[in-house]
PDB file of N, CA and C in Angstrom:
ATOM      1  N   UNK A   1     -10.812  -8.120   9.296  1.00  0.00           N
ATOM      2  CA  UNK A   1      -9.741  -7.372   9.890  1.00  0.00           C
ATOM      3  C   UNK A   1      -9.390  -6.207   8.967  1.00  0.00           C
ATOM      4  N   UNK A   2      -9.278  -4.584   9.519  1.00  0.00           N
ATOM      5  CA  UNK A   2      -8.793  -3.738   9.016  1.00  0.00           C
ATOM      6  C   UNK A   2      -7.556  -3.049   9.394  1.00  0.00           C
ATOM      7  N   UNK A   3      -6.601  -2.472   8.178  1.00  0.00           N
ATOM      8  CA  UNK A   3      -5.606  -1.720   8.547  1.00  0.00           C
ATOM      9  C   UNK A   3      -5.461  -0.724   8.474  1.00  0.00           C
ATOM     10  N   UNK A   4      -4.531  -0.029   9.221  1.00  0.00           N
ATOM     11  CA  UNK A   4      -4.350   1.599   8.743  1.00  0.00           C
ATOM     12  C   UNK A   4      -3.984   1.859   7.606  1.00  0.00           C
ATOM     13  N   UNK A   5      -4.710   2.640   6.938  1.00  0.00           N
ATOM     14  CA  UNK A   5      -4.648   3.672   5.451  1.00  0.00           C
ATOM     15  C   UNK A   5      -2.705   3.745   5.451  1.00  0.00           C
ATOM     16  N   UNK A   6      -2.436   4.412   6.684  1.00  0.00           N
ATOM     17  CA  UNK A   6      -1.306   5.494   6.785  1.00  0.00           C
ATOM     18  C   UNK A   6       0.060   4.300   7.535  1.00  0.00           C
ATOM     19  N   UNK A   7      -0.342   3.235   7.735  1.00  0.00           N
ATOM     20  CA  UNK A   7       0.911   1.901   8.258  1.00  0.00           C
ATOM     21  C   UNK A   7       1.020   1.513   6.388  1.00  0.00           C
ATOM     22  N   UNK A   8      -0.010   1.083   5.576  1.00  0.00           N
ATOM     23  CA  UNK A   8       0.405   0.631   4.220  1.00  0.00           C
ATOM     24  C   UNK A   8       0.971   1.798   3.516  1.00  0.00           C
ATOM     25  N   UNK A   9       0.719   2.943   3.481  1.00  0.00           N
ATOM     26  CA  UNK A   9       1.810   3.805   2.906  1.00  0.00           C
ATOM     27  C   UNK A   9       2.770   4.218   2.968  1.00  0.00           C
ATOM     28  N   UNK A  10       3.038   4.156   4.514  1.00  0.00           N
ATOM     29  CA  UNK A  10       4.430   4.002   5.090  1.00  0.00           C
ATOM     30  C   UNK A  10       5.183   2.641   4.458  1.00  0.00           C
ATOM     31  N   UNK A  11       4.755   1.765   4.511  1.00  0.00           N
ATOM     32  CA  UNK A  11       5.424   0.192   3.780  1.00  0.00           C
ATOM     33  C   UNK A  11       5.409   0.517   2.717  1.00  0.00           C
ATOM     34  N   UNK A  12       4.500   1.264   1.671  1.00  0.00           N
ATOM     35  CA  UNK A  12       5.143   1.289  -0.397  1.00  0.00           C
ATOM     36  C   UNK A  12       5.688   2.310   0.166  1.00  0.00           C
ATOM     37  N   UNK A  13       5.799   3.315   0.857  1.00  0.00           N
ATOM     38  CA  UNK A  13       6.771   4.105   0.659  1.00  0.00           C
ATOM     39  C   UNK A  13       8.294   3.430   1.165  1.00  0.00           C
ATOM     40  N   UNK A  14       8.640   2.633   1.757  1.00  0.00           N
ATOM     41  CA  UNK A  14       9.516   1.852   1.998  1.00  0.00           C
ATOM     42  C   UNK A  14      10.262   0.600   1.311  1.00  0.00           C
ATOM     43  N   UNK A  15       9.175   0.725   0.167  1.00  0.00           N
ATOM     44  CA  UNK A  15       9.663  -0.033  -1.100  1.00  0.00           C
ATOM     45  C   UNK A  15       9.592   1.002  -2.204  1.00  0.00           C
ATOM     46  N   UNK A  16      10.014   2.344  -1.935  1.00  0.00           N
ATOM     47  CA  UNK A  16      10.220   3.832  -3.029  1.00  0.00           C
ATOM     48  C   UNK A  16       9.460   3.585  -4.028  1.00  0.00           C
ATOM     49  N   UNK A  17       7.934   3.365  -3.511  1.00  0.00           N
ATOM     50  CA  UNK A  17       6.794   4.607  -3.592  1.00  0.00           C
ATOM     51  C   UNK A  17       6.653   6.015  -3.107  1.00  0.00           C
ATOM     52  N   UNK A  18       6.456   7.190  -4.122  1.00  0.00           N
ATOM     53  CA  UNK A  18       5.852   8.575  -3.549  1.00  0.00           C
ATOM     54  C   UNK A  18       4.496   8.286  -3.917  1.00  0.00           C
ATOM     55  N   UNK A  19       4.118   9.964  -3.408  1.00  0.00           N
ATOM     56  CA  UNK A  19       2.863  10.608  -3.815  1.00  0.00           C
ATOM     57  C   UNK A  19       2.836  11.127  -4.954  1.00  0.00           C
ATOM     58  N   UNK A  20       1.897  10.800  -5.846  1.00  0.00           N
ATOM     59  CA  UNK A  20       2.050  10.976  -7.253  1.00  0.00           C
ATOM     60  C   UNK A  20       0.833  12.151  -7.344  1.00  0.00           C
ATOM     61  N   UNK A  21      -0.520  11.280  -7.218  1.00  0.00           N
ATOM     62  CA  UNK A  21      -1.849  12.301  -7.764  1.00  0.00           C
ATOM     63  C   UNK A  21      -3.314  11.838  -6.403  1.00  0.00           C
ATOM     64  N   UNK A  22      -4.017  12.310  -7.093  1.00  0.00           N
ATOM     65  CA  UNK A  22      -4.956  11.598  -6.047  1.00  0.00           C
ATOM     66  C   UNK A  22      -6.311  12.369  -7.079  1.00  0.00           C
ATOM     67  N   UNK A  23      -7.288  11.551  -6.666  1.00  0.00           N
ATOM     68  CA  UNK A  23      -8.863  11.931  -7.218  1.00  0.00           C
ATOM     69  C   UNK A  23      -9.923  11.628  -6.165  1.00  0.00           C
ATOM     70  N   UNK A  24     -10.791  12.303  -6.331  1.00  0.00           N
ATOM     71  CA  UNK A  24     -11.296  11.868  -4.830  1.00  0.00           C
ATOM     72  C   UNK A  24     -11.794  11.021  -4.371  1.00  0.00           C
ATOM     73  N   UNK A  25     -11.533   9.674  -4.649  1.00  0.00           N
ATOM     74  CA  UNK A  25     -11.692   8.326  -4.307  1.00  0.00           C
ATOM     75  C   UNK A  25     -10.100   7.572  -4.347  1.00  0.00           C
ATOM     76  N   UNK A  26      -8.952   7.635  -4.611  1.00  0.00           N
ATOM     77  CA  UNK A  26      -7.727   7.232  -4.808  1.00  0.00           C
ATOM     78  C   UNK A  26      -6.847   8.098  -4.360  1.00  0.00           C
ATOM     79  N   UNK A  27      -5.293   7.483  -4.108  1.00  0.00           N
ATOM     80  CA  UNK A  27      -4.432   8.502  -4.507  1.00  0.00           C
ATOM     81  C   UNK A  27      -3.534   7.573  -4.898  1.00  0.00           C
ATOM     82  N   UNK A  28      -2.752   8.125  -5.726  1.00  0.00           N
ATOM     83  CA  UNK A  28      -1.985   7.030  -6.782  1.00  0.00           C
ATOM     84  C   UNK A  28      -0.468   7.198  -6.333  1.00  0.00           C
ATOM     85  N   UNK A  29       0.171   6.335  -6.248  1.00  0.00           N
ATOM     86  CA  UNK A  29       1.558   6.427  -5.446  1.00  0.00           C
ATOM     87  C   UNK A  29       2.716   5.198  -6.845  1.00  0.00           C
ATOM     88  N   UNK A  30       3.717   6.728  -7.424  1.00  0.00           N
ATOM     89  CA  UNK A  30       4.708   5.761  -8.583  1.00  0.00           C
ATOM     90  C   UNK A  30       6.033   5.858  -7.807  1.00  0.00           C
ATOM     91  N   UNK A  31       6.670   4.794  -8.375  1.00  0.00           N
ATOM     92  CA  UNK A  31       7.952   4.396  -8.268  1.00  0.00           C
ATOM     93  C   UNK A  31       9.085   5.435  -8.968  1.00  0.00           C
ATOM     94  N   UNK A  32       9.896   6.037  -8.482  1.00  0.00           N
ATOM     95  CA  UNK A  32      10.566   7.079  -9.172  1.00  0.00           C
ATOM     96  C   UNK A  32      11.693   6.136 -10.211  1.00  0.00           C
ATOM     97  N   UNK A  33      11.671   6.568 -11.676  1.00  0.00           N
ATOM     98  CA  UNK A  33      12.448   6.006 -12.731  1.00  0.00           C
ATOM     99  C   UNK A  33      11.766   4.525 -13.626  1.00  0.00           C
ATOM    100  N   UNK A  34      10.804   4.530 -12.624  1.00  0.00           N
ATOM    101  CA  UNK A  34       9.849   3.369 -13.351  1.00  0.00           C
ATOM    102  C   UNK A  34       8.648   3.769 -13.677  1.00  0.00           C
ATOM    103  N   UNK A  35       7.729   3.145 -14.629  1.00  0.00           N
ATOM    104  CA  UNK A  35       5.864   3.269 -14.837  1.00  0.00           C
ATOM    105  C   UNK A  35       5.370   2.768 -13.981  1.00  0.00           C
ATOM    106  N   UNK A  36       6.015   1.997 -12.759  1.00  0.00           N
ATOM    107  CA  UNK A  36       5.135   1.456 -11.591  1.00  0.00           C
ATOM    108  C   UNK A  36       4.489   2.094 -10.955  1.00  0.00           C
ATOM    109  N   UNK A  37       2.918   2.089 -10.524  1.00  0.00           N
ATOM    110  CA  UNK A  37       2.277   2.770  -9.713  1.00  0.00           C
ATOM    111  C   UNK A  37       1.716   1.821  -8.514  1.00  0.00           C
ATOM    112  N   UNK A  38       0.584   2.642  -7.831  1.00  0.00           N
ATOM    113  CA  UNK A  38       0.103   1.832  -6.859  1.00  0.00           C
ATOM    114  C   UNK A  38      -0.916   2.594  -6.217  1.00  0.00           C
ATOM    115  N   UNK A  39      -2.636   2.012  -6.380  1.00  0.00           N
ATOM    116  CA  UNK A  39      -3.756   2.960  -6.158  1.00  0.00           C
ATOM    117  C   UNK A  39      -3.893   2.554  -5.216  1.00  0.00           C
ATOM    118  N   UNK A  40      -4.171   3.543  -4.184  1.00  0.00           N
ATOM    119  CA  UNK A  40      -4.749   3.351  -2.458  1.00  0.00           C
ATOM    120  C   UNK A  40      -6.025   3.588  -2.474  1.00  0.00           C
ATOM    121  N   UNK A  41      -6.836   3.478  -1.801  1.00  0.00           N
ATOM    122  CA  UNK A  41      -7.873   3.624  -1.615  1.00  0.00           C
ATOM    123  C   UNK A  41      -7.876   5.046  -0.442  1.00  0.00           C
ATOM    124  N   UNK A  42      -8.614   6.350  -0.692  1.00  0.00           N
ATOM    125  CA  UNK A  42      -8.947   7.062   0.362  1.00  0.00           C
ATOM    126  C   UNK A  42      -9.946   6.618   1.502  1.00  0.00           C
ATOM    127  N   UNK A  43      -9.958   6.002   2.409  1.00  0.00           N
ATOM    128  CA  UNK A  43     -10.293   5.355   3.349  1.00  0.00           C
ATOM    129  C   UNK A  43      -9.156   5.287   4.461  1.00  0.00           C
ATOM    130  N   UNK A  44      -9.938   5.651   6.198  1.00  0.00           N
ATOM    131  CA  UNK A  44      -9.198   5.724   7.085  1.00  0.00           C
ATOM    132  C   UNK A  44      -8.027   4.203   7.241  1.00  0.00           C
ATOM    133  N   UNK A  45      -9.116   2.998   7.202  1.00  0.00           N
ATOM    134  CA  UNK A  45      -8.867   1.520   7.289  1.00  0.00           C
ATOM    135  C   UNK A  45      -9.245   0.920   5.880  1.00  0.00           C
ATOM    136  N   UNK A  46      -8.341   0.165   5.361  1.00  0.00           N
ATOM    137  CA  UNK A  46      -8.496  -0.864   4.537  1.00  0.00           C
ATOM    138  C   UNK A  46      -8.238  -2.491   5.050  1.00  0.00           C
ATOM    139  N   UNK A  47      -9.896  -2.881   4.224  1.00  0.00           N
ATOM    140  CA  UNK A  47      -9.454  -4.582   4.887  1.00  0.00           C
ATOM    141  C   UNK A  47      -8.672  -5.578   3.964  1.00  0.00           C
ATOM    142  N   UNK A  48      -7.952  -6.223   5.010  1.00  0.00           N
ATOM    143  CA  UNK A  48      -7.234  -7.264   4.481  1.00  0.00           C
ATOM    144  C   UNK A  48      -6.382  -7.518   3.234  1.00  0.00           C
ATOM    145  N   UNK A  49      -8.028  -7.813   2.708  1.00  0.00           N
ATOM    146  CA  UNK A  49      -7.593  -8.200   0.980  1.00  0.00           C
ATOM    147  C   UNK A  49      -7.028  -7.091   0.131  1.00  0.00           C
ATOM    148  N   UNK A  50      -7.675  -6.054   0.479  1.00  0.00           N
ATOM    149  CA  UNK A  50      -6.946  -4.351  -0.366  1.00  0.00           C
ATOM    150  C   UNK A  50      -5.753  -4.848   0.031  1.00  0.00           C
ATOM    151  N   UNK A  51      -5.729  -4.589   1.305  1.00  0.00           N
ATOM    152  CA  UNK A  51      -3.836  -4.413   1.772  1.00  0.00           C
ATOM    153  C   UNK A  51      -3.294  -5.311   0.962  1.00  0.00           C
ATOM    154  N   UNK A  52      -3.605  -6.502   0.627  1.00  0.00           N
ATOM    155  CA  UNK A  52      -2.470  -7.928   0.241  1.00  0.00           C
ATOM    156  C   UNK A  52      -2.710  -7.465  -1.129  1.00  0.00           C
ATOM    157  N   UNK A  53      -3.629  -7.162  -2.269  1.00  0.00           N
ATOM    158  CA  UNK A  53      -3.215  -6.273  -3.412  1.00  0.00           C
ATOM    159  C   UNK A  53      -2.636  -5.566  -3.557  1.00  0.00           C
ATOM    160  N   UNK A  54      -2.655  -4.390  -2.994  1.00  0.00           N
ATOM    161  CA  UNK A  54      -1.980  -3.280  -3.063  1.00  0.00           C
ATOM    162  C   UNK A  54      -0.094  -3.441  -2.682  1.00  0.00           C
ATOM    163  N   UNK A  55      -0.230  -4.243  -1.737  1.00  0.00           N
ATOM    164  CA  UNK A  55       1.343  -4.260  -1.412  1.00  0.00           C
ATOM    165  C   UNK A  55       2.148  -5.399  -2.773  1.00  0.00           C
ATOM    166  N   UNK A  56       1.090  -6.456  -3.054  1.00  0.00           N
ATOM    167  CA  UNK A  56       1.835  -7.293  -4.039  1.00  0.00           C
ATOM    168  C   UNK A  56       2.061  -6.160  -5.344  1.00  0.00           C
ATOM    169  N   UNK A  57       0.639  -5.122  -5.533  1.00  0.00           N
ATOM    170  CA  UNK A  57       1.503  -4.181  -6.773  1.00  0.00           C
ATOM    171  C   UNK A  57       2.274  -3.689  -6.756  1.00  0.00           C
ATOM    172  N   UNK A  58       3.202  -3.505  -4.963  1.00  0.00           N
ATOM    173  CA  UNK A  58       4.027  -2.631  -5.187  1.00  0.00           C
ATOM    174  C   UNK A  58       5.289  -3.335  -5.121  1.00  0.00           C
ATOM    175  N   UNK A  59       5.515  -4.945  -4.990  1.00  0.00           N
ATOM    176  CA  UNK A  59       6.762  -5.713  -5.425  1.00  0.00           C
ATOM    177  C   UNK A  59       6.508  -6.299  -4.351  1.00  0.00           C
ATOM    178  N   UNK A  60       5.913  -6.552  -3.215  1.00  0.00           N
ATOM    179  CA  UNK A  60       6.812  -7.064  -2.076  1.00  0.00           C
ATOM    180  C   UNK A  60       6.009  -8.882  -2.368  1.00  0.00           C
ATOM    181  N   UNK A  61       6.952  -9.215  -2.013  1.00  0.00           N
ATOM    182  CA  UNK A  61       6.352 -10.981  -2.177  1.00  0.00           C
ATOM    183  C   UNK A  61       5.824 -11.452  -1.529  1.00  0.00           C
ATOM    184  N   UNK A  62       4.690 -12.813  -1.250  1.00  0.00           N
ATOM    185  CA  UNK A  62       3.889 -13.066  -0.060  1.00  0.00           C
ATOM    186  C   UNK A  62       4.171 -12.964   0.755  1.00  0.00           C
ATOM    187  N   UNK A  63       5.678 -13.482   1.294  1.00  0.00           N
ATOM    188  CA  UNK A  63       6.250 -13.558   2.758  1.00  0.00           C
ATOM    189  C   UNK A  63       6.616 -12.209   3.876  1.00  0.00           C
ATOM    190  N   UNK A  64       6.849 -11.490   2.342  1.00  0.00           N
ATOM    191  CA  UNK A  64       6.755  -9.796   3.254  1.00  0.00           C
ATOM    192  C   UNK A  64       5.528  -9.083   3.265  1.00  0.00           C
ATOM    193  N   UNK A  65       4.680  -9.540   2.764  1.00  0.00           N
ATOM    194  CA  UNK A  65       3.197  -9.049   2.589  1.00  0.00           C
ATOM    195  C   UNK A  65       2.549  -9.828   4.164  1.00  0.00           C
ATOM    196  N   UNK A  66       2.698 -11.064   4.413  1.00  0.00           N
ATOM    197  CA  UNK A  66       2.267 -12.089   5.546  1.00  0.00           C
ATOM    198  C   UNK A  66       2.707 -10.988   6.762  1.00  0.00           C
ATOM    199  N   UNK A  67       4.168 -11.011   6.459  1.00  0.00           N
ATOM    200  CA  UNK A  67       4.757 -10.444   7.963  1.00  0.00           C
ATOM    201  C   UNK A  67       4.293  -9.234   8.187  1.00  0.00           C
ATOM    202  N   UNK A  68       4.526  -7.706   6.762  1.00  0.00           N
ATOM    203  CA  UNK A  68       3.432  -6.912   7.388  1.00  0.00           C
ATOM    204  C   UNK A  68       2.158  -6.713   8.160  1.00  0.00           C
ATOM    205  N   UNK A  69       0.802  -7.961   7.264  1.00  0.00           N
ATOM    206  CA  UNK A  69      -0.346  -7.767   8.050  1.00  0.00           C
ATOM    207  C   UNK A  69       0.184  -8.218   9.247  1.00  0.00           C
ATOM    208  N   UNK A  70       1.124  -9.566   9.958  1.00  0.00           N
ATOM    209  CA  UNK A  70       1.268  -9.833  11.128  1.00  0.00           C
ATOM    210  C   UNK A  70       1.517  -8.548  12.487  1.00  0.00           C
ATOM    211  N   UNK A  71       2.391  -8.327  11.170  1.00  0.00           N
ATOM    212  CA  UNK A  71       3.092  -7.045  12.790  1.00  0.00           C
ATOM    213  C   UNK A  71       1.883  -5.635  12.634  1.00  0.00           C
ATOM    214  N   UNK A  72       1.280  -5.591  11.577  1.00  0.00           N
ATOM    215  CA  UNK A  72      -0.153  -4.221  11.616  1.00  0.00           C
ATOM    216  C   UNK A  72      -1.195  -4.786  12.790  1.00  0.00           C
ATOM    217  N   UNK A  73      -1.389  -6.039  12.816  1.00  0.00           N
ATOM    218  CA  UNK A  73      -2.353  -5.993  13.265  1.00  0.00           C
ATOM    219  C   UNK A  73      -2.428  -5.898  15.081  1.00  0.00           C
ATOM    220  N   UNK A  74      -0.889  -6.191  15.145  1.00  0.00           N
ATOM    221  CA  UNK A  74      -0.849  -5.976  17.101  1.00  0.00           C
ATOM    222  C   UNK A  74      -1.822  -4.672  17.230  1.00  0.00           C
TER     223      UNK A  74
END
């Protein structure tokens, strides 16, 4: 199962992630007032497992990580 690139950035950006940098394989998204970051992958769809990394780096805990993929994948 894959998700949209642009539904998981909308969600770290909803846990205040910006746009930080990007290289042309990444773009790196920090937490304003913290060293927290969070590398995306440039790809239209990411599967699964990216998504459930990427959102746990950006704080959210299993149960809000579960319910995101639930409601992405309608």
């Amino acid at each position: 199962m894959t998700i949209s690139r642009e539904q998981v950035i909308n969600r770290i950006g909803d846990a205040g992630f910006k746009y930080h940098s990007e290289t042309k394989r990444v773009e790196l998204y920090r937490k304003r007032g913290t060293q927290d970051y969070v590398v995306v992958p440039r790809h239209d769809r990411l599967p699964e497992t990216a998504v459930r990394i990427i959102l746990r780096q950006a704080g959210l805990n299993p149960r809000q990580v579960d319910e995101f993929i639930a409601g992405a994948v309608k």
